[in-house]
PDB file of N, CA and C in Angstrom:
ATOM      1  N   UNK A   1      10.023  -6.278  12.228  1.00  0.00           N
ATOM      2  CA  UNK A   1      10.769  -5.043  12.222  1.00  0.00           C
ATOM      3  C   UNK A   1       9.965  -3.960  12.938  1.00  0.00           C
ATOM      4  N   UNK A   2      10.710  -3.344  13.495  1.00  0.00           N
ATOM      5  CA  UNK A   2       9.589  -2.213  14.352  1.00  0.00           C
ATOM      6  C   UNK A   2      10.430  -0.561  13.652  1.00  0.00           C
ATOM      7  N   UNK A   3      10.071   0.083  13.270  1.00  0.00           N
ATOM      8  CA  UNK A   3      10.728   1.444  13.217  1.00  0.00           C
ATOM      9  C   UNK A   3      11.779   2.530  13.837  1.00  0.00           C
ATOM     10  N   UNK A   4      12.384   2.656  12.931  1.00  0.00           N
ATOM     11  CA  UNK A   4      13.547   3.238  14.513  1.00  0.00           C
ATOM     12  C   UNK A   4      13.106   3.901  15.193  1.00  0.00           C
ATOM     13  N   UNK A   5      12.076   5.120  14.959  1.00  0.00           N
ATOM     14  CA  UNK A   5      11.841   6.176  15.580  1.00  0.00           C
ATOM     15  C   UNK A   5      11.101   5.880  16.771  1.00  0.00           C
ATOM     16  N   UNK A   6      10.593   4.352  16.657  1.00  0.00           N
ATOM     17  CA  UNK A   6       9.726   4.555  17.734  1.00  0.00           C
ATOM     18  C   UNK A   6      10.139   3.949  19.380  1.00  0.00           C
ATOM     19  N   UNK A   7      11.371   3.706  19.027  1.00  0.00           N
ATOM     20  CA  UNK A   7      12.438   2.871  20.384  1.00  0.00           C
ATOM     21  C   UNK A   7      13.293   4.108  20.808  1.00  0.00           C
ATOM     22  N   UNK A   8      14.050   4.048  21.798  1.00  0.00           N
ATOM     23  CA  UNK A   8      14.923   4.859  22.025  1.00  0.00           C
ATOM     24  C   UNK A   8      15.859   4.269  22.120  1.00  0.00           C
ATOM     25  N   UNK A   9      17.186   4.207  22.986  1.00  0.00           N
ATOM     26  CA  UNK A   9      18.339   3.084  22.878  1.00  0.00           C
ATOM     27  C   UNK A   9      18.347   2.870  24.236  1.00  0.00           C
ATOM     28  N   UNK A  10      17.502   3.410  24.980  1.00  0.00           N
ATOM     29  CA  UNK A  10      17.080   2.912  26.534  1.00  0.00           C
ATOM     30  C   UNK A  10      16.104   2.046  26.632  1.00  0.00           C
ATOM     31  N   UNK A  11      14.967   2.098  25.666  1.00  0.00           N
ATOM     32  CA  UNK A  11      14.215   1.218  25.451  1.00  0.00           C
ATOM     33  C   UNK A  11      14.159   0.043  24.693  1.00  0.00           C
ATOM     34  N   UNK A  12      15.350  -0.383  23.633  1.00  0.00           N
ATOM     35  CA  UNK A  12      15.979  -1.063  22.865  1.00  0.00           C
ATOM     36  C   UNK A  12      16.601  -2.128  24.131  1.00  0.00           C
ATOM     37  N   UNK A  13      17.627  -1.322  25.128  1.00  0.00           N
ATOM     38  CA  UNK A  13      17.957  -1.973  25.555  1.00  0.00           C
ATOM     39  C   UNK A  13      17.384  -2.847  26.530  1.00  0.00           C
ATOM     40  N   UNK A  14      16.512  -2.396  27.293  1.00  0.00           N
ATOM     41  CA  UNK A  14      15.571  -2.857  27.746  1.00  0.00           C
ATOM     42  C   UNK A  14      14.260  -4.214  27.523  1.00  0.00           C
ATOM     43  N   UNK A  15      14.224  -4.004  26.303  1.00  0.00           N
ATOM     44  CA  UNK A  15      13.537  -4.792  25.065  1.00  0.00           C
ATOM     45  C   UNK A  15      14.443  -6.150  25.055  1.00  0.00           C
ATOM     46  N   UNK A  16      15.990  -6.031  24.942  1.00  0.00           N
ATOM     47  CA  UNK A  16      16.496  -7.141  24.731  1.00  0.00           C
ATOM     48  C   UNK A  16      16.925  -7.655  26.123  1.00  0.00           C
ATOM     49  N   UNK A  17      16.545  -7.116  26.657  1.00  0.00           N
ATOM     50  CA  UNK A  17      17.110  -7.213  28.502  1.00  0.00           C
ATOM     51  C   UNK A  17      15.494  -8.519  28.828  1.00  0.00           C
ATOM     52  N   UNK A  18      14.515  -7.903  28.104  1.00  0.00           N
ATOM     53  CA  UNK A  18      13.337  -8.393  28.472  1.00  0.00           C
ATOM     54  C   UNK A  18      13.432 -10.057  27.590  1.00  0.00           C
ATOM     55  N   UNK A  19      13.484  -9.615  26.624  1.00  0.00           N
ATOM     56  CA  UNK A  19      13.089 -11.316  25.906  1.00  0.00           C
ATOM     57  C   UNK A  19      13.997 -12.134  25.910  1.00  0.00           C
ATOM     58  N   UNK A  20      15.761 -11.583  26.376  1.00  0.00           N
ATOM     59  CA  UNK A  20      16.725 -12.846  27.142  1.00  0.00           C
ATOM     60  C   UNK A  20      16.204 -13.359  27.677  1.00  0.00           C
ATOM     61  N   UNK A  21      15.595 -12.324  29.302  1.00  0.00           N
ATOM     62  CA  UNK A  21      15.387 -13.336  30.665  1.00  0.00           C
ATOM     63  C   UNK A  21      13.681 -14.533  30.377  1.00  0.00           C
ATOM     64  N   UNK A  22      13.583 -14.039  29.323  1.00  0.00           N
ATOM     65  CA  UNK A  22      11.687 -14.500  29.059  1.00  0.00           C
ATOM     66  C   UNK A  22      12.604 -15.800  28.972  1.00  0.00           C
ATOM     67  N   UNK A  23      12.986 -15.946  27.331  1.00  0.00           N
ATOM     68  CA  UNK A  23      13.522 -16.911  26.619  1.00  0.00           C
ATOM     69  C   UNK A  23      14.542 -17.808  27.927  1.00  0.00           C
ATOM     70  N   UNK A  24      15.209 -17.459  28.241  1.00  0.00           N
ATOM     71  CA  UNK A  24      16.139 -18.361  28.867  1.00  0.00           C
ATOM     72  C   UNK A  24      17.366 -18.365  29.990  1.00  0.00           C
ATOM     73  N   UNK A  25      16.209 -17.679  31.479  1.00  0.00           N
ATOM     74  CA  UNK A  25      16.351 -17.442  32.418  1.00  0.00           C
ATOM     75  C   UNK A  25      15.608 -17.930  33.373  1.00  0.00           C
ATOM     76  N   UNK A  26      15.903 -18.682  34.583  1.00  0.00           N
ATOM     77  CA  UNK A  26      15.723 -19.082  35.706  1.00  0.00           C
ATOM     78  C   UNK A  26      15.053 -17.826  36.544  1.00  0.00           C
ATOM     79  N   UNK A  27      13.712 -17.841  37.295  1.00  0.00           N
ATOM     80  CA  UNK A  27      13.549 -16.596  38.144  1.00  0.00           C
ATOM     81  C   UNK A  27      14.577 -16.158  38.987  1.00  0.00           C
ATOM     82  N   UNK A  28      15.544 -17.299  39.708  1.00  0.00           N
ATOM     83  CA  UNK A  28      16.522 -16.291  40.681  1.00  0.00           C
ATOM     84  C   UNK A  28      17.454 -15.825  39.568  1.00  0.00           C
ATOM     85  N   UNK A  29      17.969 -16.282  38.761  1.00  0.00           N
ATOM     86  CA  UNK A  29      18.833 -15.417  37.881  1.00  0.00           C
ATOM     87  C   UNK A  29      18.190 -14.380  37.182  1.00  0.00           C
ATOM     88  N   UNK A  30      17.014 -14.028  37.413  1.00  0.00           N
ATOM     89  CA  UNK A  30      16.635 -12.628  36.605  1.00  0.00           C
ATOM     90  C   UNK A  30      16.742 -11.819  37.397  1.00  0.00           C
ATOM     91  N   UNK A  31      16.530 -12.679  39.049  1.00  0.00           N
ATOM     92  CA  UNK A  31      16.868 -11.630  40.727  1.00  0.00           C
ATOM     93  C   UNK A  31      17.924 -11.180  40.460  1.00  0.00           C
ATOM     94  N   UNK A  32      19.010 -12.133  40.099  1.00  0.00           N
ATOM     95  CA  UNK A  32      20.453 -11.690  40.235  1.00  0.00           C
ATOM     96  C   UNK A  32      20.906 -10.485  39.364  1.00  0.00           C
ATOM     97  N   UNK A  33      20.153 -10.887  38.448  1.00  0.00           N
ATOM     98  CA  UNK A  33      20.269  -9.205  37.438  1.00  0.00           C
ATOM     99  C   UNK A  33      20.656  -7.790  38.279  1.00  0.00           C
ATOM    100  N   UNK A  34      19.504  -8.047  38.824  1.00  0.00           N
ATOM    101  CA  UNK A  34      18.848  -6.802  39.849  1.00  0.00           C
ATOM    102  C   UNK A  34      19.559  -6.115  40.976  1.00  0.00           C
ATOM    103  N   UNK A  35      20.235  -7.390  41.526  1.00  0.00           N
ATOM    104  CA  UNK A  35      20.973  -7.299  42.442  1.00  0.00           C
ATOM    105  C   UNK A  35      22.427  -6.614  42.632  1.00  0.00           C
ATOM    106  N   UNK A  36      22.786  -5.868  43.547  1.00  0.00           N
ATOM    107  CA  UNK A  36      23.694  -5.028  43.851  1.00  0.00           C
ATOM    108  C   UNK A  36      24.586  -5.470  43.376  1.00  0.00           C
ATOM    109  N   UNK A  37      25.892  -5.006  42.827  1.00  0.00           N
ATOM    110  CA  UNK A  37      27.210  -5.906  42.030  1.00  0.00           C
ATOM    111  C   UNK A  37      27.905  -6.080  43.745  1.00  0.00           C
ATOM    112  N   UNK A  38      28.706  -7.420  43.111  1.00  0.00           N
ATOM    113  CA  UNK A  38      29.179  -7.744  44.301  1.00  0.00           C
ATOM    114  C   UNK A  38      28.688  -8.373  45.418  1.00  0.00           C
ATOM    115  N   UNK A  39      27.512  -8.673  45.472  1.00  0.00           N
ATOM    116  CA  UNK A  39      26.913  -8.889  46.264  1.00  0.00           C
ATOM    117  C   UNK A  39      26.264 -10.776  45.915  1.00  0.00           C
ATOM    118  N   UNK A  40      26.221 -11.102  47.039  1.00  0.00           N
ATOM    119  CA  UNK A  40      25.697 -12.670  46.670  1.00  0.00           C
ATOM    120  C   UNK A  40      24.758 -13.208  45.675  1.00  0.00           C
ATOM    121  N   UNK A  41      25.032 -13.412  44.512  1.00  0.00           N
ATOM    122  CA  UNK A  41      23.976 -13.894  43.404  1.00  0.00           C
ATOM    123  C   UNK A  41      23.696 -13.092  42.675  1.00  0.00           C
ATOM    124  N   UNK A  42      24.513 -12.102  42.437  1.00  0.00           N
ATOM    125  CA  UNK A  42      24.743 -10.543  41.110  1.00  0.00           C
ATOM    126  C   UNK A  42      25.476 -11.714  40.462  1.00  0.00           C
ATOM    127  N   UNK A  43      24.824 -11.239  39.394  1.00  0.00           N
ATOM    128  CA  UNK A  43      25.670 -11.684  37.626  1.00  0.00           C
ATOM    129  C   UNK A  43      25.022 -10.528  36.730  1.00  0.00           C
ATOM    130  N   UNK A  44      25.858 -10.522  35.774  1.00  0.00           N
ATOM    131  CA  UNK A  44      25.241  -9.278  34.705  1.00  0.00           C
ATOM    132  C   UNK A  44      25.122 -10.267  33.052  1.00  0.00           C
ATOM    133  N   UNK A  45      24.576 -11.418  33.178  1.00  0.00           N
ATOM    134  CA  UNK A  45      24.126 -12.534  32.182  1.00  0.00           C
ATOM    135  C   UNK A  45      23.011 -11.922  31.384  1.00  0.00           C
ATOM    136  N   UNK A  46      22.913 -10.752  31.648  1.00  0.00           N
ATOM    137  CA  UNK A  46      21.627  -9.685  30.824  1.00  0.00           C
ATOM    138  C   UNK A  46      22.098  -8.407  30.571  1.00  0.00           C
ATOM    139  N   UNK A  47      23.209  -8.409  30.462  1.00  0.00           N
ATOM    140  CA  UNK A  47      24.438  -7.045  29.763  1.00  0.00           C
ATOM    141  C   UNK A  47      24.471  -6.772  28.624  1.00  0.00           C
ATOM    142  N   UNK A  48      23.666  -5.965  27.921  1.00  0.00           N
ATOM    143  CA  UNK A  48      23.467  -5.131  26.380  1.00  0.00           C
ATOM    144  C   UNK A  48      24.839  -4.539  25.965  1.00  0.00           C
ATOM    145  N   UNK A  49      25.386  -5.127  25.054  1.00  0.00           N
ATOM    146  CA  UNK A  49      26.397  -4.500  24.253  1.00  0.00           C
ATOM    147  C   UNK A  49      26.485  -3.714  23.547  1.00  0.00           C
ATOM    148  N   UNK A  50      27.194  -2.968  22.805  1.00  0.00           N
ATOM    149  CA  UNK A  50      27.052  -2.087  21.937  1.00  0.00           C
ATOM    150  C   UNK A  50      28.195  -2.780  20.983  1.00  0.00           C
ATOM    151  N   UNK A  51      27.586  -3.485  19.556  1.00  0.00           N
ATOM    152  CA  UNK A  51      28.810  -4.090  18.561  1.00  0.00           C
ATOM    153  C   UNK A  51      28.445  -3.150  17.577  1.00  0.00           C
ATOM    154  N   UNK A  52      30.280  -2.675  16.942  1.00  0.00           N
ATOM    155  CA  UNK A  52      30.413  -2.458  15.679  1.00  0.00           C
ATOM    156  C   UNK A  52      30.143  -0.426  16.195  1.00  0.00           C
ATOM    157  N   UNK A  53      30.034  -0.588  14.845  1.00  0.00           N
ATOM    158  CA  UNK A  53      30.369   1.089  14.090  1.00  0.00           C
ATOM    159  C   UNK A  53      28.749   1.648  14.056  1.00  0.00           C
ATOM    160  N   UNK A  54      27.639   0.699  13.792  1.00  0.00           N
ATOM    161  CA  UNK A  54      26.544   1.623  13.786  1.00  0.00           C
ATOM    162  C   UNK A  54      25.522   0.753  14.730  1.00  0.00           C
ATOM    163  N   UNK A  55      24.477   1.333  15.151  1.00  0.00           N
ATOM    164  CA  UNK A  55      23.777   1.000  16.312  1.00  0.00           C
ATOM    165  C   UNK A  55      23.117  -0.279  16.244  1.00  0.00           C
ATOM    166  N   UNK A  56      24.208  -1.365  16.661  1.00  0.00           N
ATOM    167  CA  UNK A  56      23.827  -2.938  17.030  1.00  0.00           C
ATOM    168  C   UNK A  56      24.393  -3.058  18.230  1.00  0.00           C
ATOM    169  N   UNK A  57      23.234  -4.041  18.974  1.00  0.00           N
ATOM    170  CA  UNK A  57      23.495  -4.319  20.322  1.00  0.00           C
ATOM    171  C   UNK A  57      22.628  -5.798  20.129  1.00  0.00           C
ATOM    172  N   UNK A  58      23.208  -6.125  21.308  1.00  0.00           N
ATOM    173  CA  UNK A  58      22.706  -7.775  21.626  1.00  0.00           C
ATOM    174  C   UNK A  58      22.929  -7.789  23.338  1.00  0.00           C
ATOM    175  N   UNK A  59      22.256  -8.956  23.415  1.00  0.00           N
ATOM    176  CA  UNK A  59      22.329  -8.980  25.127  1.00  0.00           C
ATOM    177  C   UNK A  59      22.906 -10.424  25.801  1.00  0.00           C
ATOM    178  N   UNK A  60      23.405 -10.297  26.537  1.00  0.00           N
ATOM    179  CA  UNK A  60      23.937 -11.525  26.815  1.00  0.00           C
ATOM    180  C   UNK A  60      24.956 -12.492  26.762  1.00  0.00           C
ATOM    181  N   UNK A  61      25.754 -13.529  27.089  1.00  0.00           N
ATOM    182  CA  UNK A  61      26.923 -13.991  26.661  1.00  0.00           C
ATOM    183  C   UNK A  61      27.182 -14.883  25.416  1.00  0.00           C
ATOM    184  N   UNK A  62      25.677 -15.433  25.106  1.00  0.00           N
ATOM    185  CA  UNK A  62      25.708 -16.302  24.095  1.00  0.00           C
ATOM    186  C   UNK A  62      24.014 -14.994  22.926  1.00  0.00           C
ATOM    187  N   UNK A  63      24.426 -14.356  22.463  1.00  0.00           N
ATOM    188  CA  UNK A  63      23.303 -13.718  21.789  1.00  0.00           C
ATOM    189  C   UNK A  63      22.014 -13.986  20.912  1.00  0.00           C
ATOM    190  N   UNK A  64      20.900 -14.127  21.412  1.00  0.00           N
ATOM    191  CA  UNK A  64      20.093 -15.183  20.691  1.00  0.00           C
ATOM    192  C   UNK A  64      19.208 -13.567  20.274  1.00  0.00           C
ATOM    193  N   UNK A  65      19.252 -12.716  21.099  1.00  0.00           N
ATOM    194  CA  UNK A  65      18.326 -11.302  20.693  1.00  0.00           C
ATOM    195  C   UNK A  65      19.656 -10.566  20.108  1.00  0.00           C
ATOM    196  N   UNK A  66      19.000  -9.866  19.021  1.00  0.00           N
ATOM    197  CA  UNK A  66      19.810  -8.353  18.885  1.00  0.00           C
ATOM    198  C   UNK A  66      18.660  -7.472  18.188  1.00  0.00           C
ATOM    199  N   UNK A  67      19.675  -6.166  18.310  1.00  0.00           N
ATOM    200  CA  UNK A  67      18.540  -5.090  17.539  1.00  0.00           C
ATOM    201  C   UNK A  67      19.556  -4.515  16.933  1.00  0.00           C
ATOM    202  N   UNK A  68      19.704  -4.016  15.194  1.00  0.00           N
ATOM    203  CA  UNK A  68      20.237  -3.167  14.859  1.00  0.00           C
ATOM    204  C   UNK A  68      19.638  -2.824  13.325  1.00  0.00           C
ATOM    205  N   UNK A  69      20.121  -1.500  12.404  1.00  0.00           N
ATOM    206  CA  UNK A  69      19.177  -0.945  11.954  1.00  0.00           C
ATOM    207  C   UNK A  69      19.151  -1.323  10.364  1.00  0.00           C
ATOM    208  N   UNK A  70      18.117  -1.510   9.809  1.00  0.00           N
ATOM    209  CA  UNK A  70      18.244  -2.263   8.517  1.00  0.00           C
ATOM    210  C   UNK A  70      17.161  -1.305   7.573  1.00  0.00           C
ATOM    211  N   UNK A  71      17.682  -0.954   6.180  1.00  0.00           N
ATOM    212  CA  UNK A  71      16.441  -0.355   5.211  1.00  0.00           C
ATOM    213  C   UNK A  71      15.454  -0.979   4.814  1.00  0.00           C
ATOM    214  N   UNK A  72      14.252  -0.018   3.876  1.00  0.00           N
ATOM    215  CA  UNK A  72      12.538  -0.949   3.771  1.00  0.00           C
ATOM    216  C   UNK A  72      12.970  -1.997   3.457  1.00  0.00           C
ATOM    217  N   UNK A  73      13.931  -2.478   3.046  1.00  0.00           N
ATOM    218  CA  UNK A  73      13.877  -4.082   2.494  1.00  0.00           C
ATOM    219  C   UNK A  73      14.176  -4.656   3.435  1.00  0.00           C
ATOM    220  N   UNK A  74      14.496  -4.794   4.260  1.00  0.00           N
ATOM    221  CA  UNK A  74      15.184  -5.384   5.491  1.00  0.00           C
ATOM    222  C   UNK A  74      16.467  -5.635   5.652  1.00  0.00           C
ATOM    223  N   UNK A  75      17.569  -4.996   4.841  1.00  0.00           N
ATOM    224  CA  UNK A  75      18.711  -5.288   4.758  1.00  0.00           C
ATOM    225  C   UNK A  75      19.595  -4.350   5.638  1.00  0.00           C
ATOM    226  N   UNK A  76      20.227  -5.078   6.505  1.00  0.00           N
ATOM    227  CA  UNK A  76      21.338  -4.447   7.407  1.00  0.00           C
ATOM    228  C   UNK A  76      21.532  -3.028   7.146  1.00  0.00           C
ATOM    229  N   UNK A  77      21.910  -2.304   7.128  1.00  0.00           N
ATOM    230  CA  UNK A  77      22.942  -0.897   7.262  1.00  0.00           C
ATOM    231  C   UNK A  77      23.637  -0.801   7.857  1.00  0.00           C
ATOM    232  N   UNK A  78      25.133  -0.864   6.872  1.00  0.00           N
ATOM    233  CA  UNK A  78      26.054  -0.646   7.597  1.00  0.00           C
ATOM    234  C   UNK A  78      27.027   0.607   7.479  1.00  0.00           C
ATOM    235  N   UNK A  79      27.616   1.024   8.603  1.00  0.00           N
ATOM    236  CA  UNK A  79      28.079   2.442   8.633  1.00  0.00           C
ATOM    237  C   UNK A  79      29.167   2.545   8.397  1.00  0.00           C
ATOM    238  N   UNK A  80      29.967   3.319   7.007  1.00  0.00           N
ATOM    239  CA  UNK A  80      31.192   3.340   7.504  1.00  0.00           C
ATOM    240  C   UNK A  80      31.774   4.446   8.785  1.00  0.00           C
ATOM    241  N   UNK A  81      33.369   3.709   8.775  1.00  0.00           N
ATOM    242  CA  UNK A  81      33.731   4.113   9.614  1.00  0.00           C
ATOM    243  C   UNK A  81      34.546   5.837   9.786  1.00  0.00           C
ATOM    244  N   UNK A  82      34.689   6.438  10.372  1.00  0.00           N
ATOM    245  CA  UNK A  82      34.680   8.076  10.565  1.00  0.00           C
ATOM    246  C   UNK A  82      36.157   7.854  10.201  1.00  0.00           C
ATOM    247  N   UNK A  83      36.561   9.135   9.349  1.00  0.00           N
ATOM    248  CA  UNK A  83      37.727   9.441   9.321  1.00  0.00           C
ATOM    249  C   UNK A  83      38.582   9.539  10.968  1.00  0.00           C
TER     250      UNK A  83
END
């Protein structure tokens, strides 16, 4: 568990952008990340989502990383939803 305060949600995303392509990416497909949309060998197979009502995200088409926010015990938090 790392603390909320100390990520931002640019750096969160980033974080899970990072240990997809570690875990289970080919070097030209981490190129392709990078690469201009549209363009020969662009895929976005490292696309951070935003799921649900309070700040969970995951990356990818099949999600093996996520980050979202849980109390000292480690248990989820979940948000309700806004009038």
């Amino acid at each position: 568990m790392v603390p909320i305060s100390s990520l931002t949600v640019r750096q969160i995303r980033a974080l899970l952008q990072c240990l997809a392509a570690k875990e289970g990416l080919e070097y030209d497909e981490i190129v392709g990340v990078y690469q201009r949309r549209g363009s020969k060998g662009a895929h976005e197979s490292l696309g951070v989502c935003k799921d649900g009502a309070g700040p969970n995200y995951f990356c990818g088409n099949a999600p093996v990383f996520s980050a979202y926010v849980v109390d000292e015990k480690g248990k989820r938090i979940v948000y309700p939803p806004l009038p």
